[in-house]
Protein backbone atom coordinates (compact mmCIF):
# COMPACT_ATOMS: atom_id res chain seq x y z
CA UNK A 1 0.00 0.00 0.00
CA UNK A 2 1.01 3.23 -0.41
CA UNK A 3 2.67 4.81 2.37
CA UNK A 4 0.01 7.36 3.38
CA UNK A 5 0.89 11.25 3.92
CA UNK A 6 1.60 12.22 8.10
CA UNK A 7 1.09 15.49 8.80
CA UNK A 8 4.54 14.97 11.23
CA UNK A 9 6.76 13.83 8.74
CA UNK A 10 9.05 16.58 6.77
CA UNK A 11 10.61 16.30 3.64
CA UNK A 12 14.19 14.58 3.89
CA UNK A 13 16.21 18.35 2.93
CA UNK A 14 14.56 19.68 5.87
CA UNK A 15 15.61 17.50 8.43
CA UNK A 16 18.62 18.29 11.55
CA UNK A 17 20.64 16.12 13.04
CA UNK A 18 20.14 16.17 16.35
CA UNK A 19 23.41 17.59 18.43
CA UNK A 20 24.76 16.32 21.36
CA UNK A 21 27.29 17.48 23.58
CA UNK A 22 29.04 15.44 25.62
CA UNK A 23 29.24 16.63 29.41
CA UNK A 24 32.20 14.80 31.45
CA UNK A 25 31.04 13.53 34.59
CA UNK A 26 32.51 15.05 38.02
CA UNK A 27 35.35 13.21 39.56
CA UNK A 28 35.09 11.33 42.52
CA UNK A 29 36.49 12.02 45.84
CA UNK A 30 38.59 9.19 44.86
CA UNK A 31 40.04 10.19 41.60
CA UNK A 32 40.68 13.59 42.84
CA UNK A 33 42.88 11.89 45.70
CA UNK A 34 44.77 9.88 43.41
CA UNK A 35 45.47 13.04 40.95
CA UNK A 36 46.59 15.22 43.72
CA UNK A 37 48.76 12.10 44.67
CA UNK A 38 50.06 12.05 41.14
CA UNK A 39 50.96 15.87 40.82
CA UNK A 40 52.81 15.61 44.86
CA UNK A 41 54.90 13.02 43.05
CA UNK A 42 55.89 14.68 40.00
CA UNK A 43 56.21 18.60 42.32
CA UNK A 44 58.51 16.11 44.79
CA UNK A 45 61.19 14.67 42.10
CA UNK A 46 61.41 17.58 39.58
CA UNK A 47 62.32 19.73 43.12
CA UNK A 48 64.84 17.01 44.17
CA UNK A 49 66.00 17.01 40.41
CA UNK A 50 66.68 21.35 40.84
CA UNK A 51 68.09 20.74 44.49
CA UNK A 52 70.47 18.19 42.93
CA UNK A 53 71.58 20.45 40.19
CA UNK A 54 71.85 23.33 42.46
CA UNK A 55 74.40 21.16 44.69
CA UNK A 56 76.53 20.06 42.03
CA UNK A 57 76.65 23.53 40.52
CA UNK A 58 77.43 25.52 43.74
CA UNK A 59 80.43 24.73 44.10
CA UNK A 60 81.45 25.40 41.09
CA UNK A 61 80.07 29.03 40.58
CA UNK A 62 81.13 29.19 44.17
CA UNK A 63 84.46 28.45 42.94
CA UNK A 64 84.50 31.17 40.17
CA UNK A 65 83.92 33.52 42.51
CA UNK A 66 86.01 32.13 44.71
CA UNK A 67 88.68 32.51 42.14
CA UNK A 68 87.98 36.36 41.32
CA UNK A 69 87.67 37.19 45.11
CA UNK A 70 91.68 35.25 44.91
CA UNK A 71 92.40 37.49 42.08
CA UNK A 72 91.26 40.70 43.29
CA UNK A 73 93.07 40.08 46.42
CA UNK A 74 96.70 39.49 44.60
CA UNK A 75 98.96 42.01 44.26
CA UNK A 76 100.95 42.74 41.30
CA UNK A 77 103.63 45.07 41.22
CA UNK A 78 104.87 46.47 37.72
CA UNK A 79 109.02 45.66 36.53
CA UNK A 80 111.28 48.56 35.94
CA UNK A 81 113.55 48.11 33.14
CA UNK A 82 117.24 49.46 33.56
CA UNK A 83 118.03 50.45 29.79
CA UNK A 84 114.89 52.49 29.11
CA UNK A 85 114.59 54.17 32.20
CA UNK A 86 112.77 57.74 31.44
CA UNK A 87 113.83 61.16 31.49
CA UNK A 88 113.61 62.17 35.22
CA UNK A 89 110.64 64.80 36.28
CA UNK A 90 112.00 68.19 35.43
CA UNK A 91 114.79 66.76 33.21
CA UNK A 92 115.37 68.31 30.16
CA UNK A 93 115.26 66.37 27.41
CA UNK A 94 117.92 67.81 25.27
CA UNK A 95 121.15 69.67 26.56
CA UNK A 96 120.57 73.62 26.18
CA UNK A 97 122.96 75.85 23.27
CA UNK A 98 126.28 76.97 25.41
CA UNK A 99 124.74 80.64 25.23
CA UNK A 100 121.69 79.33 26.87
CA UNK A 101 124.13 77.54 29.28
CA UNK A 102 126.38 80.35 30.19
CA UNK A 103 123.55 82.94 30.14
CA UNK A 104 121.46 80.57 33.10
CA UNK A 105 124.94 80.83 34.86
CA UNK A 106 125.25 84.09 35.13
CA UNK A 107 122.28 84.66 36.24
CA UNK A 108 122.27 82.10 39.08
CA UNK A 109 125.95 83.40 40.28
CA UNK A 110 124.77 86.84 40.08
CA UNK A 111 121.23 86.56 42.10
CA UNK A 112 121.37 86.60 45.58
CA UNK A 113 119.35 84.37 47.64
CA UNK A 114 116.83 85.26 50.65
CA UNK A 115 115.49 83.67 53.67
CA UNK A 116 111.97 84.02 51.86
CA UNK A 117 113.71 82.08 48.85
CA UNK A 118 115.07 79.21 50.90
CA UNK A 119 111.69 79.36 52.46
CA UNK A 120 109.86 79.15 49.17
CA UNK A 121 111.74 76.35 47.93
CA UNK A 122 111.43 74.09 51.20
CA UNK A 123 107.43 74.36 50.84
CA UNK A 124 106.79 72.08 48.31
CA UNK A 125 108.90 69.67 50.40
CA UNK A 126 106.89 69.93 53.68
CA UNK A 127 104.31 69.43 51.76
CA UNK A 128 105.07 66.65 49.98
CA UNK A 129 106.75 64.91 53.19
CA UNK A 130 103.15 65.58 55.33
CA UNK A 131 101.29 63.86 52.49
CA UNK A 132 103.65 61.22 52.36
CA UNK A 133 103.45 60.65 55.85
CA UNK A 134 99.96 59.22 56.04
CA UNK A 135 101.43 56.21 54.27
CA UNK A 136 103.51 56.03 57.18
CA UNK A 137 102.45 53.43 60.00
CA UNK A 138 104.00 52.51 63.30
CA UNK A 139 104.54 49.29 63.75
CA UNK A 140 104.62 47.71 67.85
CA UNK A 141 106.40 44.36 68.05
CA UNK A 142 105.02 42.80 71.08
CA UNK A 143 107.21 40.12 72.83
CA UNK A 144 106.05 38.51 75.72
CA UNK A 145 109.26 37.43 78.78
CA UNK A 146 109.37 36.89 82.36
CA UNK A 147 111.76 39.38 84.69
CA UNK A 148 114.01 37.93 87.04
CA UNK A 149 111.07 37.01 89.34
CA UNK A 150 109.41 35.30 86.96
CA UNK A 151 106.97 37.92 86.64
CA UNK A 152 105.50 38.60 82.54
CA UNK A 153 106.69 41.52 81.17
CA UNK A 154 105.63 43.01 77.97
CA UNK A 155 108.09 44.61 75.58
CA UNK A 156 107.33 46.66 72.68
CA UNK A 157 109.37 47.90 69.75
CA UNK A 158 108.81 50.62 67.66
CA UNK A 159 109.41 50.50 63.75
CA UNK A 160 108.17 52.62 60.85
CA UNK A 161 106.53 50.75 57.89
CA UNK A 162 105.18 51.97 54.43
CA UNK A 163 102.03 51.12 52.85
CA UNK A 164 102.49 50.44 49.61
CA UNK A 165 99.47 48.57 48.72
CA UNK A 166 95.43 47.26 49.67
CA UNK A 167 93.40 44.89 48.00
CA UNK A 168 89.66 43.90 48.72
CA UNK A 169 90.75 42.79 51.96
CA UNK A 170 93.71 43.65 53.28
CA UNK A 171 96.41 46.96 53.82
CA UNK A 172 100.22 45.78 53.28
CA UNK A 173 103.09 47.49 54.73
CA UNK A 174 106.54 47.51 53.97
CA UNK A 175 108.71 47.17 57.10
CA UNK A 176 112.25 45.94 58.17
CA UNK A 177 112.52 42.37 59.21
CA UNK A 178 113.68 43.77 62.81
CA UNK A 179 109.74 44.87 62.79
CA UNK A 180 108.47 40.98 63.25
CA UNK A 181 111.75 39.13 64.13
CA UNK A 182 110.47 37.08 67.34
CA UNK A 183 107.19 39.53 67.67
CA UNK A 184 104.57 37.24 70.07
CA UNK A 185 102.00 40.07 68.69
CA UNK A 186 101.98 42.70 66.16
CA UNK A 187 99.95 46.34 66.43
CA UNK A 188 100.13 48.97 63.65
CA UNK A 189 99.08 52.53 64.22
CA UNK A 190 97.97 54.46 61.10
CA UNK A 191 98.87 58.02 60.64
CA UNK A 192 95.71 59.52 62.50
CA UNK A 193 96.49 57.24 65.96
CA UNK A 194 93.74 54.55 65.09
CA UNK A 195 95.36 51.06 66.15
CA UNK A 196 94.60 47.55 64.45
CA UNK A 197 96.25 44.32 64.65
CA UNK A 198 98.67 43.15 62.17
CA UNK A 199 100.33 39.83 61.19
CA UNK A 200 103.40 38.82 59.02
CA UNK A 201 102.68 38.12 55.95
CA UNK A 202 105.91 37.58 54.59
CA UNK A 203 109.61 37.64 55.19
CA UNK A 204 112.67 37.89 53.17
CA UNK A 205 116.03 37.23 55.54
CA UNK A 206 118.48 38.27 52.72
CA UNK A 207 117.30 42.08 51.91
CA UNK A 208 115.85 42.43 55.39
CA UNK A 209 112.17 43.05 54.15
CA UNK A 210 108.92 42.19 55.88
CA UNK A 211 105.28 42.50 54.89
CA UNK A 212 102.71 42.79 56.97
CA UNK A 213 99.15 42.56 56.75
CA UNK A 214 96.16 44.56 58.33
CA UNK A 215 92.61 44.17 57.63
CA UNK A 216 90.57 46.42 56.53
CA UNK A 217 87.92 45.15 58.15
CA UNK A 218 89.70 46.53 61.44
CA UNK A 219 90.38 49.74 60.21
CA UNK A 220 86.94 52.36 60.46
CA UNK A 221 85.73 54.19 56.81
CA UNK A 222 86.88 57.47 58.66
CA UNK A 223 90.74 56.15 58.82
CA UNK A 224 90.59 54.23 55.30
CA UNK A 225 89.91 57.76 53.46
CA UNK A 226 93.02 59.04 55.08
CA UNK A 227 95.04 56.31 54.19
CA UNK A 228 97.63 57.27 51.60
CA UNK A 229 99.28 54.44 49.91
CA UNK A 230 102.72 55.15 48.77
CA UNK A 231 104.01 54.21 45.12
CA UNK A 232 106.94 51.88 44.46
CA UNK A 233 108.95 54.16 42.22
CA UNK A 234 111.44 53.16 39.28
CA UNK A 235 115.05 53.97 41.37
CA UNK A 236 116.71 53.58 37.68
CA UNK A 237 116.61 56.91 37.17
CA UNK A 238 117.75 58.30 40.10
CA UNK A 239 121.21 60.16 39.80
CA UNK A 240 123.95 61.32 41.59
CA UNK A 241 122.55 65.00 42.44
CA UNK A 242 118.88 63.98 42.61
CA UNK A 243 117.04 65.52 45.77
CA UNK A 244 115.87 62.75 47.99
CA UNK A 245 113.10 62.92 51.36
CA UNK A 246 113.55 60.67 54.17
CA UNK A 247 110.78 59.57 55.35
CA UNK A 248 109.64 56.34 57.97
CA UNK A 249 112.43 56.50 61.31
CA UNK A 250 115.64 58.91 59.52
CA UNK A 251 116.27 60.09 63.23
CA UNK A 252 115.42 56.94 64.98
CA UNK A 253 111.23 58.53 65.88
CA UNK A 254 108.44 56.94 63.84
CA UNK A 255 107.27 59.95 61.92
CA UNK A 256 110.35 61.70 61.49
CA UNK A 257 111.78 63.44 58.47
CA UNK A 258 115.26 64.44 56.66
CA UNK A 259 116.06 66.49 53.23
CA UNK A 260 118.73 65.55 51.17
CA UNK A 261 120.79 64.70 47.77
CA UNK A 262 122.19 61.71 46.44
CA UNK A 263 125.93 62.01 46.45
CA UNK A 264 126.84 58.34 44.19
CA UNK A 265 124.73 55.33 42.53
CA UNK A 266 126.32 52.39 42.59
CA UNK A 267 125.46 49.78 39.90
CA UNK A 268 125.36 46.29 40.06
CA UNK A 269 126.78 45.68 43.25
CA UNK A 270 126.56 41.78 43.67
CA UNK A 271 124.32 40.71 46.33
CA UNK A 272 122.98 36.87 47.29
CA UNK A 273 121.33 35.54 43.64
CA UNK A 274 121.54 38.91 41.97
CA UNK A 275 122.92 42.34 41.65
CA UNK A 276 121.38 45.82 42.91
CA UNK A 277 121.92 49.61 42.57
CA UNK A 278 122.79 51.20 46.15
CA UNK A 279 122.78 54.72 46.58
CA UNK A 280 124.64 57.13 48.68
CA UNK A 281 122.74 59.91 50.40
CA UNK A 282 123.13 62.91 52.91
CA UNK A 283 120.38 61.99 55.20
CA UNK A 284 119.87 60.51 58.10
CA UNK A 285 118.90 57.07 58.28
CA UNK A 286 118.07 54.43 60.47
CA UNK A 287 118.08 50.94 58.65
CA UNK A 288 116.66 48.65 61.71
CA UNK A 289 113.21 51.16 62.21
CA UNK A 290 112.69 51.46 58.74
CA UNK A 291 113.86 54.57 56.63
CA UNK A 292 112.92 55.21 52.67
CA UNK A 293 114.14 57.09 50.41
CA UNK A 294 111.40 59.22 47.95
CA UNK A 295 111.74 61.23 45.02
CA UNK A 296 110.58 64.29 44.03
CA UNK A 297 107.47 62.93 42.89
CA UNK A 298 106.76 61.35 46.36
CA UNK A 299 107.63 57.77 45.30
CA UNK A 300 109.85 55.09 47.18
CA UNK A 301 112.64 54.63 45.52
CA UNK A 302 114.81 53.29 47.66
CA UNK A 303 115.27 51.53 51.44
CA UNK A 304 117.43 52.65 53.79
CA UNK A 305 119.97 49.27 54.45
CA UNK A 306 123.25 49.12 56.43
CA UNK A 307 126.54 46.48 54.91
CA UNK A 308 127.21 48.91 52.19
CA UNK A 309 129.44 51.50 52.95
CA UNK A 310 132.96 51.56 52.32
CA UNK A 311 135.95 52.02 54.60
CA UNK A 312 135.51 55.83 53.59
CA UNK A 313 132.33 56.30 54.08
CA UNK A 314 130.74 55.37 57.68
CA UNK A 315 128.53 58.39 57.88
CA UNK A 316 126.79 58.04 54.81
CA UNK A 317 123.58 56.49 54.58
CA UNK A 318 123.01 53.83 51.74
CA UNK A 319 119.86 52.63 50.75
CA UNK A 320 119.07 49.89 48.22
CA UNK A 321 116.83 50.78 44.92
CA UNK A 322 113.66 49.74 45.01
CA UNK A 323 113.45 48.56 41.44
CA UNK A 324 115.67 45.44 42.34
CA UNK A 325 112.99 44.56 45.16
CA UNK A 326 109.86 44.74 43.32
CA UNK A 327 109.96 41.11 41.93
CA UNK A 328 110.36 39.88 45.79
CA UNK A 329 108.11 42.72 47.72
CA UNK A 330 105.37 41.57 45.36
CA UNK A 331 105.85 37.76 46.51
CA UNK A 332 105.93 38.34 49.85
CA UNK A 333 102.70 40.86 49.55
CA UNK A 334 101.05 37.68 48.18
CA UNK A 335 102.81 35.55 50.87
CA UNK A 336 105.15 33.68 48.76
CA UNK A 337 108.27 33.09 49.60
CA UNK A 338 111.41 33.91 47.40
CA UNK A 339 113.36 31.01 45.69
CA UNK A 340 117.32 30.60 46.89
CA UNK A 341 119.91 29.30 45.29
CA UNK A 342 122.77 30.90 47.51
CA UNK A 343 126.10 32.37 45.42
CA UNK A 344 127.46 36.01 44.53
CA UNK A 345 128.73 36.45 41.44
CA UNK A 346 129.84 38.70 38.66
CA UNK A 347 129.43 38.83 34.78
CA UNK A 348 132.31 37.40 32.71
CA UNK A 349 132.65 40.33 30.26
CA UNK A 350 134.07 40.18 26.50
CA UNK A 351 137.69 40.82 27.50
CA UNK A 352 137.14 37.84 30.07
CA UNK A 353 136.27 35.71 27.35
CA UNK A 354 139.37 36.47 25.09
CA UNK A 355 141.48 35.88 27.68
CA UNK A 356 139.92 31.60 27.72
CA UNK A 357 137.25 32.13 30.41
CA UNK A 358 133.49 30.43 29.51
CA UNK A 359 130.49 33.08 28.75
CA UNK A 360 128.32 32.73 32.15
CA UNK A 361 128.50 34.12 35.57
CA UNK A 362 131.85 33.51 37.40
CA UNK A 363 130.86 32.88 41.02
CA UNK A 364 132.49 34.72 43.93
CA UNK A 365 130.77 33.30 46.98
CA UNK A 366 128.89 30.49 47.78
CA UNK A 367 126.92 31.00 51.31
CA UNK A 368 127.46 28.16 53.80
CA UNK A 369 124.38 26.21 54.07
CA UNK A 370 122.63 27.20 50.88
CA UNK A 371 121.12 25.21 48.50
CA UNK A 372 124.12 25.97 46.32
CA UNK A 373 126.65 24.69 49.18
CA UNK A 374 124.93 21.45 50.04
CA UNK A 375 125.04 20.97 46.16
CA UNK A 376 128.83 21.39 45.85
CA UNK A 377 128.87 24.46 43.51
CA UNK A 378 132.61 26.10 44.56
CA UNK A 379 133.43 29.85 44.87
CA UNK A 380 135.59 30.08 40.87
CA UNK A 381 133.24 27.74 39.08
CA UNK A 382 131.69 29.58 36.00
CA UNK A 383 127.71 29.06 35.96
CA UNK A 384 126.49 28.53 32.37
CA UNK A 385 122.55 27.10 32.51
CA UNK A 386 120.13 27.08 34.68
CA UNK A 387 117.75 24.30 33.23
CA UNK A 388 118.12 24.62 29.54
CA UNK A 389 119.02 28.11 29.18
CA UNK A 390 122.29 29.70 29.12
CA UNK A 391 122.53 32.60 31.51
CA UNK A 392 124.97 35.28 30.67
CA UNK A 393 124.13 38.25 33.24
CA UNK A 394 123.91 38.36 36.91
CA UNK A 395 120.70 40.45 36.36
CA UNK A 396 119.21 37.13 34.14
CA UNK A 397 119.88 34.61 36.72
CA UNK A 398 118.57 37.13 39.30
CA UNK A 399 114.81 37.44 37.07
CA UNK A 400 115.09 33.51 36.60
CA UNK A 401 115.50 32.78 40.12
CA UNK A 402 112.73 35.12 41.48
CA UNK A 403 109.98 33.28 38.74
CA UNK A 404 111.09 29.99 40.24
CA UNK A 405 108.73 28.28 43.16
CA UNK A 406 110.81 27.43 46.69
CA UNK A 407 111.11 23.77 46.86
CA UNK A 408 112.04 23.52 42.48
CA UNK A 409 114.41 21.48 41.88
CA UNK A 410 116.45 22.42 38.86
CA UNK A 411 120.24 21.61 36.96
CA UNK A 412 122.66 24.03 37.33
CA UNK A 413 125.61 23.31 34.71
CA UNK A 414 128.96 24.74 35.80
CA UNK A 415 132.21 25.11 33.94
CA UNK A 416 134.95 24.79 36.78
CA UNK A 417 139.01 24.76 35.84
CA UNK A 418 140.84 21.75 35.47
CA UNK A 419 144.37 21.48 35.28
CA UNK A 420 144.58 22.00 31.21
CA UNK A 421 140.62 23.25 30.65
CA UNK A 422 137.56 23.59 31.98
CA UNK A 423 135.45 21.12 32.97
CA UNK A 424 131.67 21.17 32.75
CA UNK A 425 129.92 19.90 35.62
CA UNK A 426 125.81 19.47 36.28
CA UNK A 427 124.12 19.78 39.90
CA UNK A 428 120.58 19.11 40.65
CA UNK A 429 119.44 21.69 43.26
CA UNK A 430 116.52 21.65 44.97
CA UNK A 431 115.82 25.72 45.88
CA UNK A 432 115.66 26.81 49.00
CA UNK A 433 113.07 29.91 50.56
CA UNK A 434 114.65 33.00 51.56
């Protein structure tokens, strides 16, 4: 039969499919327990995961900083070479025309000087020697004995020292060896009276040198902005005329102060491992407290030292040029000790050589009980090497020895005479500290 007509029933094109949406049923108290379960888990070993990380990497970021806190707190002082030494301050650079000359001397023989011109030219001094002076510390070397009843007594010396540098952490000062030589304690009082403890940081028994150390976290920010530190200056180019202040102990008081020239510069004048310049001045000077020599530009350029005078000349102060020192003060200002090998010596020059003797350095002393002793190296033998390399100057093997560690051992190669020739002869030697 035909299918009959409904009145409910649309044509096909008109029809919708019907649209559901799906609606995801709450979770249970159960589910919701396990989830928050799940998540704990996951929170608990990604945070062990960071901690872990973190601990391994600590230590080594720790360690880079670590490392620039170490460098900022080392102290390096800059070499002065001998053959390019600069034209002095004031110095002319070229020598003025003879009518320039004569007409200068005429004028100088012909003017006649005042009190008010001495006066005028000693004021740039006094000042320069009270600005100078705040780099100048006293240094008390405590010792603790017992009297003759046994009762504890407290002595204290008193000994000028320089500073010559700070880092992030510390003040160092330049003082004599006679400064810390048995001290139980050590005080240093800066230029304005404040007092802080010190300790040796370093000594060097051959030159007589000491650094010592004060930290800055014992001295106030009032004291630390009048804190001047002094300059290591380059004594190459000081001369025999040069004006020279005395500052540190020159009359034996911390503090005190003497004027002067430099009457002779003597160069290479063989010292333990190395040669130095010593100069010759008309000031005061007391080597034990501590006395140095500044130029006119208010830089240390040399250290008062006694053992250097001649027969001739007892009442003349010598000091010893900074310049040689600077390899060893910046060791010790970094507590290092300096490498020893132990001989004196002097170069063999070219007329040495023609007449048969070996380039090198022919040695003039050995000290008893140096590394170079105990080794067998002999006052007359000719050194030649150290290591691999030939040395030629007193001044080279002086550089060498400084770069060298305490405790290196190394081959010293000697030429000593024979009966027809020389003989060359090899030594390990382990160096010693100074």
């Amino acid at each position: 039969m035909p299918e009959m007509n409904r009145p409910d029933k649309e044509p096909e094109e008109k029809r919708q499919f019907i649209k559901e949406k799906i609606v995801r049923q709450p979770l249970t108290r159960r589910e919701i327990a396990r989830r928050a379960a799940l998540f704990g888990g996951l929170g608990a070993v990604f945070g062990l995961a960071a901690a872990a990380v973190f601990a391994l990497a600590c230590p080594f970021f720790e360690g880079c900083a670590g490392q620039e806190e170490t460098a900022e707190s080392m102290v390096s002082i800059p070499r002065d070479d001998v053959t390019t030494a600069p034209t002095a301050p004031g110095e002319a650079a070229e020598t003025p025309s003879e009518p320039i000359k004569q007409q200068v001397e005429n004028a100088v023989s012909s003017y006649r000087f005042s009190m008010e011109d001495y006066s005028r030219i000693h004021v740039p001094l006094k000042e320069m020697a009270a600005e100078a002076d705040k780099g100048i510390v006293t240094v008390h070397s405590v010792r603790h004995e017992t009297d003759w009843f046994n009762n504890p007594v407290e002595n204290t010396g008193y000994f000028a020292g320089a500073l010559i540098a700070q880092t992030s952490t510390e003040y160092l000062i330049l003082t004599t060896e006679d400064a810390v030589e048995e001290a139980d304690a050590i005080r240093v009082t800066f230029a304005d009276g404040t007092e802080a403890a010190g300790t040796r940081k370093q000594t060097d028994r051959v030159s007589g040198m000491s650094i010592i150390s004060v930290s800055r976290s014992a001295v106030s920010q009032e004291t630390a902005a009048r804190v001047e530190i002094l300059t290591l200056g380059n004594s190459y180019q000081m001369k025999m005329g040069d004006l020279v202040l005395a500052i540190g102990s020159p009359m034996g008081i911390v503090h005190s102060v003497d004027y002067g020239s430099l009457g002779y510069v003597a160069r290479s004048v063989p010292v333990t491992d190395g040669s130095i310049r010593v100069m010759y001045a008309d000031v005061e000077g007391n080597a034990p407290m501590g006395t140095f020599l500044l130029n006119l530009s208010g830089e240390i350029v040399g250290m008062v030292a006694d053992g250097y005078a001649g027969p001739g000349s007892q009442d003349v102060t010598t000091a010893v040029g900074i310049s040689d020192y600077k390899g060893i003060i910046e060791r010790m200002s970094n507590g290092l000790p300096t490498a020893w090998l132990g001989i004196q010596g002097q170069d063999i020059t070219a007329e040495m050589e023609e007449q048969g003797l070996p380039a090198g350095i022919y040695i003039t002393g050995v000290a008893e009980g140096s590394p170079a002793y105990d080794a067998g190296i002999q006052n007359g033998d000719i050194l030649v090497k150290l290591n691999e390399g030939e040395v030629h100057t007193v001044k080279e093997l002086q550089t060498r020895i400084e770069n060298l560690e305490a405790g290196t051992t190394v081959r010293i190669t000697v030429d000593r005479n024979g009966i027809e020739e020389y003989r060359e002869l090899e030594y390990q030697v382990t160096l010693g500290a100074r």
